[in-house]
C-alpha atoms as a PDB file:
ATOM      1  CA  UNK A   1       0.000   0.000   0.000  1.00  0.00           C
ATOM      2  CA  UNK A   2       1.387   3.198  -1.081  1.00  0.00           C
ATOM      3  CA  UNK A   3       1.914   6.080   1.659  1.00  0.00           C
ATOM      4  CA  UNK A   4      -0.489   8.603  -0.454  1.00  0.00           C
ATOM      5  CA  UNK A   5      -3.584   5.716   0.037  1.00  0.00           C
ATOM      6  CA  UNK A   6      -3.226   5.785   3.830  1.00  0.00           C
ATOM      7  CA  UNK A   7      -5.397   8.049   5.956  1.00  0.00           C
ATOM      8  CA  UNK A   8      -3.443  11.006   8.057  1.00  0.00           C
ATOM      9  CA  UNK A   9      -4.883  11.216  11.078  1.00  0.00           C
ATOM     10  CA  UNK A  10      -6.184  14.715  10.711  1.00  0.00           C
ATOM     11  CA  UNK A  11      -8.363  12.880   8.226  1.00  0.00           C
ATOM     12  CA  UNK A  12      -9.214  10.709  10.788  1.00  0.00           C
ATOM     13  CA  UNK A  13     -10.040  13.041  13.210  1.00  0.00           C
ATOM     14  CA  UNK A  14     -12.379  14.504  10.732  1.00  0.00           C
ATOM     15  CA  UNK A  15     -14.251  11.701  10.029  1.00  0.00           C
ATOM     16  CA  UNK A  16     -14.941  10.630  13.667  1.00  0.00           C
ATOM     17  CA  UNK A  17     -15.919  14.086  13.898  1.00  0.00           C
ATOM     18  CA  UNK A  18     -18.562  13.615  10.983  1.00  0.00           C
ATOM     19  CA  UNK A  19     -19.944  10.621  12.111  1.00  0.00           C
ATOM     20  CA  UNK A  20     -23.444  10.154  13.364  1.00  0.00           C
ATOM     21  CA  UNK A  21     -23.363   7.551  15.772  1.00  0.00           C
ATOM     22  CA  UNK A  22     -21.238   6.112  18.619  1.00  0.00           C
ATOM     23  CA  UNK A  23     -21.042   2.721  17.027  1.00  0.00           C
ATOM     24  CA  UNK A  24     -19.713   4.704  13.433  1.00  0.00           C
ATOM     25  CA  UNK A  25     -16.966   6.365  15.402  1.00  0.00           C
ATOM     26  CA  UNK A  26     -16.005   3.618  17.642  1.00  0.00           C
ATOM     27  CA  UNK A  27     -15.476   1.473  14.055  1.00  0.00           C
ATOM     28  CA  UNK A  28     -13.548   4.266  12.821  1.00  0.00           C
ATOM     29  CA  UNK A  29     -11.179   4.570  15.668  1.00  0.00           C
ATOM     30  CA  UNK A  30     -10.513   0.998  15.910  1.00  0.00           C
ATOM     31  CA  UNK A  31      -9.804   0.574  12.636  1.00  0.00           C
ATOM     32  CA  UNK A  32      -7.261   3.298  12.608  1.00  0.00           C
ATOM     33  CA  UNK A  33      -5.767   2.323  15.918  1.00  0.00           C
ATOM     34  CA  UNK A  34      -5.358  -1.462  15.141  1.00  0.00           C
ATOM     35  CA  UNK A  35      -4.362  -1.464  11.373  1.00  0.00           C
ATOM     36  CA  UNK A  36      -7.269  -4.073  10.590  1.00  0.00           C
ATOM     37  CA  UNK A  37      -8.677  -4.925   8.124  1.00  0.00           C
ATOM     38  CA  UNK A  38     -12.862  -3.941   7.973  1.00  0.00           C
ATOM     39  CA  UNK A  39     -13.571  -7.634   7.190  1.00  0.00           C
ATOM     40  CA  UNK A  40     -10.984  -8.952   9.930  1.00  0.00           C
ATOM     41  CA  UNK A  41     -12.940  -6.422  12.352  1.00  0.00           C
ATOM     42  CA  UNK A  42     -15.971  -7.530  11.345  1.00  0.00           C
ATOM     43  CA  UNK A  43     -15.592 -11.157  11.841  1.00  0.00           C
ATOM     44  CA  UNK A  44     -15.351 -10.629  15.430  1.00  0.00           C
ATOM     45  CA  UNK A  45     -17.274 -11.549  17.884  1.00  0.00           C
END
């Protein structure tokens, strides 16, 4: 994955700052913080 594809995490910031619901920001955050994938994080349980 090339450096210009990742997220900076101003543009993180802003987009748990846009979201609508706990659950929304809560995916984004972990997501940023653990470097998953959304299907790994999804097939949690």
């Amino acid at each position: 994955m090339l450096s210009e594809e990742l997220l900076t995490e101003e543009e993180v910031k802003r987009l748990v700052k846009h979201a609508t619901n706990l659950r929304d920001k809560a995916l984004i955050l972990t997501l940023y913080e653990s470097g998953c994938r959304i299907g790994e994080l999804l097939s949690l349980r």
